[in-house]
Protein backbone atom coordinates (compact mmCIF):
# COMPACT_ATOMS: atom_id res chain seq x y z
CA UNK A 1 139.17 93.43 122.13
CA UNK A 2 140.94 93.80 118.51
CA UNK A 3 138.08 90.91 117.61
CA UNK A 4 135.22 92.30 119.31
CA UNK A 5 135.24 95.41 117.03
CA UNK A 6 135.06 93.38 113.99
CA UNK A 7 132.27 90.55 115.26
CA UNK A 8 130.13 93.37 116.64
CA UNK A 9 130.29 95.20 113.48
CA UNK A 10 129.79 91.92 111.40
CA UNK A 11 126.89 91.25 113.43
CA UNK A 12 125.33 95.34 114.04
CA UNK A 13 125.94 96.16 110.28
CA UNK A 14 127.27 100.01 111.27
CA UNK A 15 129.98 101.80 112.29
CA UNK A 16 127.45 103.75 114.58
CA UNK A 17 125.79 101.06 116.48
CA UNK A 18 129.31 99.31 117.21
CA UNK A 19 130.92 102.63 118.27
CA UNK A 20 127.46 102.75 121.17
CA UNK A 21 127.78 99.14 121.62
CA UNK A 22 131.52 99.92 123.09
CA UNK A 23 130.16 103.66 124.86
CA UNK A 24 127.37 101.71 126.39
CA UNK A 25 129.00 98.34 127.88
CA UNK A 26 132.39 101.01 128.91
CA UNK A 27 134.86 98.62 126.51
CA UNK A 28 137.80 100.22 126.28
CA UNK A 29 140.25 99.31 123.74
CA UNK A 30 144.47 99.25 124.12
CA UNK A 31 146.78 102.06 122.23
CA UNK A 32 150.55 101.80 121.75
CA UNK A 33 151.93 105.79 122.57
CA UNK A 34 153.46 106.50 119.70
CA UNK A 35 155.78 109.34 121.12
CA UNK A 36 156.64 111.08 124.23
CA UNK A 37 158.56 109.95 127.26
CA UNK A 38 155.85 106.99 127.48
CA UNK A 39 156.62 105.75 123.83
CA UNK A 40 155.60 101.98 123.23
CA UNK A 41 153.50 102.09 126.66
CA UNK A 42 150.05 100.56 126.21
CA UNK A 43 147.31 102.19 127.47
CA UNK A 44 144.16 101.72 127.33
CA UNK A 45 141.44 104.35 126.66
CA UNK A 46 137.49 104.92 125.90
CA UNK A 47 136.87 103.80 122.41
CA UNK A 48 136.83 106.81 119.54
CA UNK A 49 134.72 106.42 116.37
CA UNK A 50 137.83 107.41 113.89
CA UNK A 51 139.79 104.43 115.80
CA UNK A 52 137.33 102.12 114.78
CA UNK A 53 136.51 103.31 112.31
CA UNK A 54 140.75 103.30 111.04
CA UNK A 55 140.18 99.75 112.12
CA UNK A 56 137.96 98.73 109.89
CA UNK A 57 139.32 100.08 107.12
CA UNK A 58 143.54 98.99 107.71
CA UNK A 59 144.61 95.67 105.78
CA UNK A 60 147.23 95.25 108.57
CA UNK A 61 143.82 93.58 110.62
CA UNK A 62 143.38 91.15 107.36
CA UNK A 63 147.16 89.93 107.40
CA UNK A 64 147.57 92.31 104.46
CA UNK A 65 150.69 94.88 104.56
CA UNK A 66 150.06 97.61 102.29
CA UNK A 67 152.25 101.06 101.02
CA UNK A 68 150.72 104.21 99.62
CA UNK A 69 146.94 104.37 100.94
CA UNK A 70 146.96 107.94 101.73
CA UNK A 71 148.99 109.38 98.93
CA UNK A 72 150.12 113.22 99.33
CA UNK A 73 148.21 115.07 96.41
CA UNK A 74 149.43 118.58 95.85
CA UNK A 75 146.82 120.36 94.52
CA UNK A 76 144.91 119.68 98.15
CA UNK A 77 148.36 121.14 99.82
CA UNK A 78 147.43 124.19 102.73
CA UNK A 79 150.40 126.68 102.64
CA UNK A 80 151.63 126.49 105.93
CA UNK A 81 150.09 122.84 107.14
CA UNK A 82 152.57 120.13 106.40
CA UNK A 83 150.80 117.07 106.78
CA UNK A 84 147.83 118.54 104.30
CA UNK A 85 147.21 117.07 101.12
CA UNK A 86 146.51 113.70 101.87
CA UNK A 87 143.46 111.40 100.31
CA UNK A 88 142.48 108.18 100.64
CA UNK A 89 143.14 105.94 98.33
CA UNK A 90 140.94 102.86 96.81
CA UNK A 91 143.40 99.80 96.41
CA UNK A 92 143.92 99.64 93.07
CA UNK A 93 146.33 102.41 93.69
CA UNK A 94 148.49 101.51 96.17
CA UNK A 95 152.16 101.27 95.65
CA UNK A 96 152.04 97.69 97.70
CA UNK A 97 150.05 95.15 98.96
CA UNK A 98 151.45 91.80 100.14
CA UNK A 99 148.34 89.67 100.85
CA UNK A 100 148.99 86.90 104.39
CA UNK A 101 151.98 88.30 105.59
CA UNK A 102 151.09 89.07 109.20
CA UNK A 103 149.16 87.28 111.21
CA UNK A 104 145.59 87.97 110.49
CA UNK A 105 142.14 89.12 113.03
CA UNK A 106 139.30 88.52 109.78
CA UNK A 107 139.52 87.35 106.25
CA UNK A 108 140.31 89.55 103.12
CA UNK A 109 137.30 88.64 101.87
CA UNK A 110 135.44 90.18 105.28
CA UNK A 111 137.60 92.94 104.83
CA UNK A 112 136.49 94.14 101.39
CA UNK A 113 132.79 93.07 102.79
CA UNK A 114 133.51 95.62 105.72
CA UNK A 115 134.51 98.50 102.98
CA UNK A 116 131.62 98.15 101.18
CA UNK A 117 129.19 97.83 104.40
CA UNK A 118 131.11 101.13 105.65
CA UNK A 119 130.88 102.71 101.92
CA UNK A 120 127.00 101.77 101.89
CA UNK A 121 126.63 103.58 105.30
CA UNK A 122 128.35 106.46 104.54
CA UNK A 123 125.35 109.29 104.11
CA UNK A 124 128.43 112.35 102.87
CA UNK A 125 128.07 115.91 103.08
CA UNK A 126 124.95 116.42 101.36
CA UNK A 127 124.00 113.46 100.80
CA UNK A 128 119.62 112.58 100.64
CA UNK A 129 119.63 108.72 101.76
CA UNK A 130 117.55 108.35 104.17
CA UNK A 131 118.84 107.80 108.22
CA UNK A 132 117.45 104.78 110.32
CA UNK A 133 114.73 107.12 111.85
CA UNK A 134 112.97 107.42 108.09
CA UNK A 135 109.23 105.38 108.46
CA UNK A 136 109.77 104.19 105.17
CA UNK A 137 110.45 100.49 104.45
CA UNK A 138 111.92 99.60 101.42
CA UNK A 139 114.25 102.36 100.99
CA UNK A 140 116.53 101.29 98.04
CA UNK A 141 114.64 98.57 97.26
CA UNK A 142 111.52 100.06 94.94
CA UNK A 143 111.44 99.77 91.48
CA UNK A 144 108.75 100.94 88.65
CA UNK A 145 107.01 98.28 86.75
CA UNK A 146 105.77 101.04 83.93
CA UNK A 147 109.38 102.33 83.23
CA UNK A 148 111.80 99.46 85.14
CA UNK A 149 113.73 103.05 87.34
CA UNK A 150 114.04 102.67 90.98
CA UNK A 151 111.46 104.22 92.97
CA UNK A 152 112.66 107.23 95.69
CA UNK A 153 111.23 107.87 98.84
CA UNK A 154 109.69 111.04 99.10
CA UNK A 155 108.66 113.00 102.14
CA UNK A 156 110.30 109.73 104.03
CA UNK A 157 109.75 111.98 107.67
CA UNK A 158 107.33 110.95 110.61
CA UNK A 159 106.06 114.24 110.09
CA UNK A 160 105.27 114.05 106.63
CA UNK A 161 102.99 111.31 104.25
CA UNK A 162 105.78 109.17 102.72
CA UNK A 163 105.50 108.37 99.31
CA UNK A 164 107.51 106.01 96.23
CA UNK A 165 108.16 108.17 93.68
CA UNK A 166 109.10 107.42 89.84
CA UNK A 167 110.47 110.92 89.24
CA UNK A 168 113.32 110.38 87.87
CA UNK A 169 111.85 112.37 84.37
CA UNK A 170 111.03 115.16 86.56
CA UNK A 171 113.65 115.77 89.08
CA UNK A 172 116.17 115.05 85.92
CA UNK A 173 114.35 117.51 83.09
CA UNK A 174 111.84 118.60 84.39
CA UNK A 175 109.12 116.29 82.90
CA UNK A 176 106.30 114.30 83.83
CA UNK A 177 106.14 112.29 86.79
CA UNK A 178 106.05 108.34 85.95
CA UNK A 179 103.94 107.53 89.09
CA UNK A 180 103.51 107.22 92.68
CA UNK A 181 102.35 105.27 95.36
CA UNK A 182 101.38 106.20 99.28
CA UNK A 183 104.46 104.38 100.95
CA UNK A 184 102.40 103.27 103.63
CA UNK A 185 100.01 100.60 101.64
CA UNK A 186 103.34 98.62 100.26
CA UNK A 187 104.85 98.83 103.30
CA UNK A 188 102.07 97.03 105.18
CA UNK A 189 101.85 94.15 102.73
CA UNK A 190 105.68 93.35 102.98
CA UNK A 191 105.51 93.37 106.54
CA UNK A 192 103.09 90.63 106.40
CA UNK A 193 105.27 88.91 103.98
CA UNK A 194 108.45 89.01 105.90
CA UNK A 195 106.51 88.20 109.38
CA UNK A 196 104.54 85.42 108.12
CA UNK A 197 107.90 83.63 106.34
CA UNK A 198 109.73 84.00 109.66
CA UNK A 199 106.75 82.46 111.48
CA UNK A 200 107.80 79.13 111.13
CA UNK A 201 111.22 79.64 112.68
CA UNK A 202 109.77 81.86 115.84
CA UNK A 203 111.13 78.08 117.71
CA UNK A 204 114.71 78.37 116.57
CA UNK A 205 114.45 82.26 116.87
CA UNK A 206 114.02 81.84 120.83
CA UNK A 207 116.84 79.50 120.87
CA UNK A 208 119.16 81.62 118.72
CA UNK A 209 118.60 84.96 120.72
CA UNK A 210 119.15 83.06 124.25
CA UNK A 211 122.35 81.48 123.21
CA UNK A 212 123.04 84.91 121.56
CA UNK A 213 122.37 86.33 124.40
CA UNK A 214 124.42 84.32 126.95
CA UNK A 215 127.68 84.75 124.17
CA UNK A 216 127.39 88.27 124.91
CA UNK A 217 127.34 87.81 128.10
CA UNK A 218 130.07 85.55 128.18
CA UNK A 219 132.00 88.69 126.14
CA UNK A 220 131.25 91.35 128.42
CA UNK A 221 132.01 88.88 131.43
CA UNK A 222 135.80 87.84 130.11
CA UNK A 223 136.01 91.93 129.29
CA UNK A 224 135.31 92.68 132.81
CA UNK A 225 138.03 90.07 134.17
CA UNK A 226 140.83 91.37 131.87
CA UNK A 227 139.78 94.77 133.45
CA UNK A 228 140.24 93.33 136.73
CA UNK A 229 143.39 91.29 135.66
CA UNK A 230 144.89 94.46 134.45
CA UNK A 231 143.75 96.87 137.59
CA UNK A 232 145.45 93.97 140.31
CA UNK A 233 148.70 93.91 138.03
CA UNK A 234 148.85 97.69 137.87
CA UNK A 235 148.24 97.75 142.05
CA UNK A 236 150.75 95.14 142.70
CA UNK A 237 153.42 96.74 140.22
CA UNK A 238 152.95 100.21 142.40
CA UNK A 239 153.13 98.01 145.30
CA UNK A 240 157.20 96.63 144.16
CA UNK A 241 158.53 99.86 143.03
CA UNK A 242 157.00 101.39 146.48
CA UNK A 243 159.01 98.14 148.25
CA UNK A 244 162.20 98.53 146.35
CA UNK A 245 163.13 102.58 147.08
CA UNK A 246 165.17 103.26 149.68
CA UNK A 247 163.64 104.85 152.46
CA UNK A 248 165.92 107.25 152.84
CA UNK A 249 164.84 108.50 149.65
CA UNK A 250 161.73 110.33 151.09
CA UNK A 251 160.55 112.34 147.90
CA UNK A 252 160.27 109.18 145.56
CA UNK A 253 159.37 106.69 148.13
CA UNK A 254 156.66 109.87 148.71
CA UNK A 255 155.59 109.33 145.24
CA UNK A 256 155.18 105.83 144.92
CA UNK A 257 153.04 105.98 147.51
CA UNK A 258 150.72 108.30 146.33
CA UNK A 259 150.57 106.33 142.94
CA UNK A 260 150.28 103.01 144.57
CA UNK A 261 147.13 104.43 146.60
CA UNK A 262 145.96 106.05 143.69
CA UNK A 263 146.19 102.53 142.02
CA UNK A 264 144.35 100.87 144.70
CA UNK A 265 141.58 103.46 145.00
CA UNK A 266 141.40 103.39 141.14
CA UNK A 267 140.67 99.15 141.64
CA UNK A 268 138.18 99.67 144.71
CA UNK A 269 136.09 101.34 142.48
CA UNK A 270 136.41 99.05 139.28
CA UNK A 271 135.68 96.24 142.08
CA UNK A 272 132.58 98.54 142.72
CA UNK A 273 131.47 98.59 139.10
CA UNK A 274 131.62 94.73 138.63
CA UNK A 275 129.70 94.28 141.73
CA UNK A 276 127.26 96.48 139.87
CA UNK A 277 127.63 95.21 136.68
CA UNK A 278 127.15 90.87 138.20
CA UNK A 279 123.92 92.19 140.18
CA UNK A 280 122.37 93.73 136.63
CA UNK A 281 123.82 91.26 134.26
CA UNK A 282 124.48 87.78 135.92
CA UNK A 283 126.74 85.97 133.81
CA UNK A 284 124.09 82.77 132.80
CA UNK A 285 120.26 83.95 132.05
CA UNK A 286 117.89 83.12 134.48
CA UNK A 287 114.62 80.82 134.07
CA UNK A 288 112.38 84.48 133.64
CA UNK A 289 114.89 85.70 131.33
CA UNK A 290 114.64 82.13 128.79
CA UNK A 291 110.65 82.46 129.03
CA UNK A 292 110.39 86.15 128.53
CA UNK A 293 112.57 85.45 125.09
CA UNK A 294 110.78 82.82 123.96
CA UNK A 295 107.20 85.30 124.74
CA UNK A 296 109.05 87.51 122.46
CA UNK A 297 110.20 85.14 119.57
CA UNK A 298 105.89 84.19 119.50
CA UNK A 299 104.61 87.76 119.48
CA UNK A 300 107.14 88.64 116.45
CA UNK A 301 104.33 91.15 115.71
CA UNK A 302 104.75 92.74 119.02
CA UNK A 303 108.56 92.76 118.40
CA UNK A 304 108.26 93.97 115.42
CA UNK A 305 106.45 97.21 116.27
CA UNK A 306 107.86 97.80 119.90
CA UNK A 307 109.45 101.41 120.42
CA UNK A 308 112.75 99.71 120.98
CA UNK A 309 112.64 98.17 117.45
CA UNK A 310 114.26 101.19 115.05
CA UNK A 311 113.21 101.73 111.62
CA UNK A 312 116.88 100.63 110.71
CA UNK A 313 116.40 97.29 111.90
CA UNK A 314 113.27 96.50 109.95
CA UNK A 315 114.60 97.52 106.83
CA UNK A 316 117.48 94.92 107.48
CA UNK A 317 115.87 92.39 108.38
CA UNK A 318 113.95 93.05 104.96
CA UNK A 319 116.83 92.84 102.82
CA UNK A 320 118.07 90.15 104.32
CA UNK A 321 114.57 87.90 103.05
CA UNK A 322 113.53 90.22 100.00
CA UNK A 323 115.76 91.88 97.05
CA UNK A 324 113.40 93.93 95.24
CA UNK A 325 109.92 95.18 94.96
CA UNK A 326 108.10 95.99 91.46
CA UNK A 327 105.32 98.60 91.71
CA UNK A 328 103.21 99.33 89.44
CA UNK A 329 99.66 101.58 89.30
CA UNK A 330 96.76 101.41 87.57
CA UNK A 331 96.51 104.84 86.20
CA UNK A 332 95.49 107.52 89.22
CA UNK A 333 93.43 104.56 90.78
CA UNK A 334 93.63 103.05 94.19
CA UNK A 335 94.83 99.88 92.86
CA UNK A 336 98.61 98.42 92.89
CA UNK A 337 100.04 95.55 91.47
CA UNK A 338 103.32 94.83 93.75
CA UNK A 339 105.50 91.85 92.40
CA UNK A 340 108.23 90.55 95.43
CA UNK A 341 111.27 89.46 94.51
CA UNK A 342 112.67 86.64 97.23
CA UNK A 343 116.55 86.04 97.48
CA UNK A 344 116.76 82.73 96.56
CA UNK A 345 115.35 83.34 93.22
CA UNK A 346 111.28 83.19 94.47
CA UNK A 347 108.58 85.56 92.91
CA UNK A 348 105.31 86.27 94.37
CA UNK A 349 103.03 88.86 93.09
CA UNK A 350 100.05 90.45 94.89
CA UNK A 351 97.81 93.54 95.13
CA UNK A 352 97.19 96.60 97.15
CA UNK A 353 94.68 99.04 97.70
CA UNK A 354 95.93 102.60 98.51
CA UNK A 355 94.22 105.49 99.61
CA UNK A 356 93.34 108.47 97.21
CA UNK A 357 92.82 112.37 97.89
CA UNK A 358 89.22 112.33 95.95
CA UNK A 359 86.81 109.86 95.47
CA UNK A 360 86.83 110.52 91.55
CA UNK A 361 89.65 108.37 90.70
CA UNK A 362 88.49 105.55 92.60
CA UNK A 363 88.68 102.71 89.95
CA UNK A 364 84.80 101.77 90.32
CA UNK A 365 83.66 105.46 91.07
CA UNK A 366 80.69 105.19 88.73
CA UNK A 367 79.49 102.02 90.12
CA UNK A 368 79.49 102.93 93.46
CA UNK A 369 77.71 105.92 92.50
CA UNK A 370 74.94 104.09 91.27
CA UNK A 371 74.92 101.58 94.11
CA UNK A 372 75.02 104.12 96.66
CA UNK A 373 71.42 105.81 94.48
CA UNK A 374 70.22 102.39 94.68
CA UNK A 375 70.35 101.61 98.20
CA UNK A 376 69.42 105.21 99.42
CA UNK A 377 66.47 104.69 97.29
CA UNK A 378 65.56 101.45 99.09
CA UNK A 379 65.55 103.00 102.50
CA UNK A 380 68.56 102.37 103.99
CA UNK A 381 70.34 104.40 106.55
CA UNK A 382 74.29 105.66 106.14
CA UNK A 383 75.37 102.76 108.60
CA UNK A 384 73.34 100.54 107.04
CA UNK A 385 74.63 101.46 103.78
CA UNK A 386 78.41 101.83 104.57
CA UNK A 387 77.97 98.01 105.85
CA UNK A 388 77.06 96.86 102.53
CA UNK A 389 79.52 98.84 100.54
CA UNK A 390 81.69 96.82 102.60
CA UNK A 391 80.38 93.59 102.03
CA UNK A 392 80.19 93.64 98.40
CA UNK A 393 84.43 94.96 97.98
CA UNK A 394 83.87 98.71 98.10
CA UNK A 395 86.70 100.04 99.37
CA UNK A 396 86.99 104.33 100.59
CA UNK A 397 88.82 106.87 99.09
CA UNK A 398 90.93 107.49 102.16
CA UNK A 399 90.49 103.96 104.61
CA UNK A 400 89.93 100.39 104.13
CA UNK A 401 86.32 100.45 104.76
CA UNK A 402 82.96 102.56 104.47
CA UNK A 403 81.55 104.57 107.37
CA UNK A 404 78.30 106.21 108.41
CA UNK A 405 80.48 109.49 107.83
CA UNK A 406 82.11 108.33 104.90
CA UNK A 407 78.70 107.29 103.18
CA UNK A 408 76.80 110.86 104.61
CA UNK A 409 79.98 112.56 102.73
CA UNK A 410 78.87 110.60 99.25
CA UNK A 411 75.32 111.87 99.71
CA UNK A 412 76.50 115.50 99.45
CA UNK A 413 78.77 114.58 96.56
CA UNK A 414 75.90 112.82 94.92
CA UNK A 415 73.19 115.25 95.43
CA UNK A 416 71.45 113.27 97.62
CA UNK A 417 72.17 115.14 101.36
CA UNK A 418 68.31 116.76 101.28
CA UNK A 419 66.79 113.52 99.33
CA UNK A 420 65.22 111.55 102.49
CA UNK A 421 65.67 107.94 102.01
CA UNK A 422 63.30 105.26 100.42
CA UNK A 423 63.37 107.92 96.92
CA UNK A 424 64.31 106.40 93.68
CA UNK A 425 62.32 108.66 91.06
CA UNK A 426 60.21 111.68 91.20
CA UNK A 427 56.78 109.39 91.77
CA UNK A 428 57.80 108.69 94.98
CA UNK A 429 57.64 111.98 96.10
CA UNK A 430 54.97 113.79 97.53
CA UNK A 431 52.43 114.78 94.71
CA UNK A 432 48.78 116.52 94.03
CA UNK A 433 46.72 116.86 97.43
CA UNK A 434 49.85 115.22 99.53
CA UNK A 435 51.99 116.00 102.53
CA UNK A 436 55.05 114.95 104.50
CA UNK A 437 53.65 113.88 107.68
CA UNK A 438 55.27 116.31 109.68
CA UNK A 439 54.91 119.11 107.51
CA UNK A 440 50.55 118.57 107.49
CA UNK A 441 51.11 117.84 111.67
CA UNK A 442 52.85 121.49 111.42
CA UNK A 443 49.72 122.81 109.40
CA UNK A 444 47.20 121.41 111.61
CA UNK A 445 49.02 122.74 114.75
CA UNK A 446 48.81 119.08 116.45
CA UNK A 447 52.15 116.99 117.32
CA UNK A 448 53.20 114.31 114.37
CA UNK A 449 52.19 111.57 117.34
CA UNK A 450 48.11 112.44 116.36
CA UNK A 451 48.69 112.13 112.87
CA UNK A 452 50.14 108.87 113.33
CA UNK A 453 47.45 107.80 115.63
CA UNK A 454 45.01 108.60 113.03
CA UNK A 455 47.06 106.57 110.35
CA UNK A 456 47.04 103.59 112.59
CA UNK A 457 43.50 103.83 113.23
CA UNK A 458 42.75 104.17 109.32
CA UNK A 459 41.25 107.09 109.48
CA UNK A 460 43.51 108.68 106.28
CA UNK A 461 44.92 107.51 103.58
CA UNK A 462 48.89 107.45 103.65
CA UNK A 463 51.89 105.88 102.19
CA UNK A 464 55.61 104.29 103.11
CA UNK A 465 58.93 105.27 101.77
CA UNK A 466 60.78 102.55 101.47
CA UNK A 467 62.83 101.00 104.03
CA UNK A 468 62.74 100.28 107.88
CA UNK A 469 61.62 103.81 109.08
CA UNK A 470 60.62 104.91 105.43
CA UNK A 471 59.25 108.68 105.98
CA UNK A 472 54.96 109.02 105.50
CA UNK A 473 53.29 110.85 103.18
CA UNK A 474 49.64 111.70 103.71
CA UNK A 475 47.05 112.39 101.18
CA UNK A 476 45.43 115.75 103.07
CA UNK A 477 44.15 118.58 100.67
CA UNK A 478 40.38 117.54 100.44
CA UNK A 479 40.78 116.43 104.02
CA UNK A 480 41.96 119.35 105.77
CA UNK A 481 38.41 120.41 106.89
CA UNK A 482 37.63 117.00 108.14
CA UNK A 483 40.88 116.81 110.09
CA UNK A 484 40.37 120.14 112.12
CA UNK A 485 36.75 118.94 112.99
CA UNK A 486 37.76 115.76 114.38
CA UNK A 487 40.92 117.31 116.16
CA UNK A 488 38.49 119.89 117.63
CA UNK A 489 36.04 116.75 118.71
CA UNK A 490 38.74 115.34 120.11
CA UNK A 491 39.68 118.14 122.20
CA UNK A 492 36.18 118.87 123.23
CA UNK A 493 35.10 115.39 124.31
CA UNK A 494 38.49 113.71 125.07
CA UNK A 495 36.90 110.09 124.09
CA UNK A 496 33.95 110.25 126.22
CA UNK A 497 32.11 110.39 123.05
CA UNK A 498 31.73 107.85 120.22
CA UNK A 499 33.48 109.58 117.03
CA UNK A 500 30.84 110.38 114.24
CA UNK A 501 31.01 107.94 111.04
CA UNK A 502 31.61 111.15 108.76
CA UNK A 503 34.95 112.36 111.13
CA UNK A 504 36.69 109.27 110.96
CA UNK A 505 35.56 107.37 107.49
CA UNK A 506 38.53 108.82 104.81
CA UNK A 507 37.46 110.32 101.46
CA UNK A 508 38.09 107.37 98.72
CA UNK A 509 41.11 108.33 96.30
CA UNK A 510 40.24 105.84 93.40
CA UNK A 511 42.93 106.72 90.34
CA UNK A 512 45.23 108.39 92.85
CA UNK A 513 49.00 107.99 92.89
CA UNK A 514 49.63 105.20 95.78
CA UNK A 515 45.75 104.53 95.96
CA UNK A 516 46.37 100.87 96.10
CA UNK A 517 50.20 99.96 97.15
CA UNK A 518 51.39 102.36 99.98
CA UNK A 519 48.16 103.40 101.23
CA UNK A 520 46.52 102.72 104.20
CA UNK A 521 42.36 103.99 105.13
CA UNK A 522 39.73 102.47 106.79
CA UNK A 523 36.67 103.50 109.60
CA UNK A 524 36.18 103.27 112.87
């Protein structure tokens, strides 16, 4: 068991996650009793997270012997407590330390490995690194590219936008923030990195985690038969010292009875819990078990964002393929440089795109200003328009791509929310003597429908906005008396009656403003 604590942590990277590993399979670990009419007896107990964690930290378990690593220092004395004022000492203060002089469970080298894993982990009183639940990524691992200082995660919460922060200026003097970038964007793009380099070895993955999988097995199984090894020796040792009392001795042959059934009642129900424990975990995976972590080994997307996968695991499996990141913004603008430093001495450099609060520091604001004028002013609709923005690199203030919404919301921040489409200049609105359709429909007391029938039949002159369903504009002023005759006509002899020449022959509009391109007029 003395060797399980130290592979499991080797292999879990924290004190924590060894301590449930232990809780969770019910491990329990052996303890000499150091005083008491039972001194010297081992027992053996639930695990405690100060024993292993004393474990980790003794030399004894790395064949060192060592004097003077809790050294009494008086000015931490408690009148009254006579074991107060000790503190732990690093090693280059110990009195002694004689290096391979017991027999030894791990190296010294994984010893001092262990003390700096444990000294990593350890958060303090106070302390602001951030716990395995943080969304964040690449905690510890940001740096600026403006100013070279690591980067901080800042509101690193699930509750809260997380952001990389160069504040170091700030939270130090109060000055100027260096810059910052949404944590999210970064985040995304070395995700992709680190899934798309382990891609290739999804094969060997499967193969690892099965055999993996049936070690631990094989661990939990040869746990469970020293359990059972120790519960028969314990219920045949009650067994001899009930055999060898003398009867006559009632009161202790009374007592050995009661232990010896409490013995065996205490190994029916460990016999119960392996019975249990075979039926859940067999001790060789089965065909459905092989296949279902091989399915998992493919989909190392899916594995990567299941539920069960903690944010602590990510970011390890990150720093086990990438050292640093360099970050670095251009100005208040959307776009990031991010340069990836590989272990192994690689560097690849790429770009992101993050979101922004306003639309004004997008890096091409001014162009898509003007491109958003243009194409409202050739007719196009907000879907129609958001699909192009799209198409030609656009990119929103607050999403990867354009909208119907998103493109309605730049027509109020342009000015152009009551500008109907197909309008590039003031000549293409309505002048002298001319109408919206609907509007003259309105003033004739008739439904836009008869105007339009009298625009296909060419009995007025009108003209298109531009664009699919460009909006009509009629030229009406001089016309209005002709138009309520041949509406009233119309009504009277509801086409039983060939239309008079003069009702449906337009007035000619030579020199007028869309005489010749967007007009339409003819006769019946």
């Amino acid at each position: 068991m003395v060797s399980l604590v130290f592979a499991k942590f080797a292999e879990l990277g924290s004190l924590t996650k060894t301590h449930a590993y232990f809780v969770t399979n019910n491990i329990q670990l052996g303890q000499r009793v150091y005083k008491g009419p039972g001194k010297g007896q081992l027992i053996w107990q639930r695990p405690r997270r100060s024993g292993l964690y004393a474990m980790l930290r003794h030399p004894i378990y790395a064949g060192a012997y060592a004097f003077g690593r809790c050294p009494l220092d008086p000015q931490r004395r408690i009148a009254g407590k006579t074991k107060s004022g000790r503190r732990t000492a690093p090693p280059e203060e110990w009195i002694c330390l004689l290096k391979d002089k017991v027999p030894a469970y791990i190296s010294w080298e994984q010893y001092e490995q262990n003390g700096r894993r444990l000294a990593t982990n350890d958060r303090g009183p106070g302390s602001k690194k951030a716990t395995g639940r943080a969304p964040t990524l690449l905690n510890g691992m940001i740096a600026c590219g403006r100013c070279g200082h690591p980067m901080a995660a800042r509101n690193a919460r699930v509750s809260a936008n997380p952001r990389y922060a160069c504040d170091r200026e700030f939270q130090e003097y109060g000055g100027p923030r260096c810059q910052s970038v949404v944590a999210a964007y970064p985040d995304r793009l070395v995700e992709a990195l680190v899934l798309q380099a382990v891609k290739p070895a999804s094969l060997e993955l499967s193969m690892r985690a099965a055999e993996r999988a049936e070690q631990e097995r094989e661990r939990l199984h040869a746990h469970w038969k020293q359990r059972l090894e120790r519960a028969g020796y314990e219920v045949e040792r009650a067994k001899r010292q009930y055999d060898a009392v003398d009867p006559t001795n009632r009161l202790v042959a009374r007592e050995l009875e009661r232990q010896w059934e409490q013995k065996l009642k205490e190994k029916q129900n460990l016999d119960e819990e392996h019975a249990r424990f075979l039926a859940e975990q067999p001790r060789h995976l089965s065909v459905s078990d092989r296949e279902r972590i091989g399915t998992l080994a493919k989909d190392l997307l899916g594995l990567w964002r299941s539920p069960t996968t903690r944010g602590g695991d990510r970011r390890a499996i990150v720093r086990l393929l990438i050292e640093r990141v360099e970050l670095t913004r251009h100005g208040e603008t959307e776009r990031v440089d991010a340069v990836v430093h590989w272990r192994g001495g690689t560097t690849t450099r790429h770009q992101v795109r993050q979101g922004l609060r306003k639309y004004s520091s997008i890096e091409r604001y001014e162009e898509l200003r003007q491109r958003v004028v243009t194409l409202r002013g050739d007719g196009m609709s907000a879907d129609e328009i958001a699909d192009a923005l799209n198409a030609e690199g656009y990119r929103a203030a607050r999403g990867e791509k354009y909208t119907g919404y998103c493109v309605r919301q730049l027509w109020t921040r342009f000015g152009l929310a009551g500008v109907p489409a197909g309008i590039r200049d003031a000549s293409d609105l309505p002048g002298k003597d001319e109408h919206w359709l609907p509007e003259l429909a309105k003033s004739l007391g008739v439904k836009p429908i008869v105007v339009h029938r009298w625009r296909w039949s060419g009995w007025l002159h009108a003209r298109q906005l531009r664009g699919e369903n460009g909006r009509w504009i009629v030229w009406a002023n001089a016309e209005m008396s002709r138009f309520r005759q041949l509406r009233a006509f119309e009504i009277k002899y509801h086409g039983r009656r060939t239309l008079p020449s003069k009702l449906c022959k337009p007035a000619s509009r030579t020199g007028a403003k869309g005489s010749t391109t967007h007009s339409q007029s003819g006769g019946k």
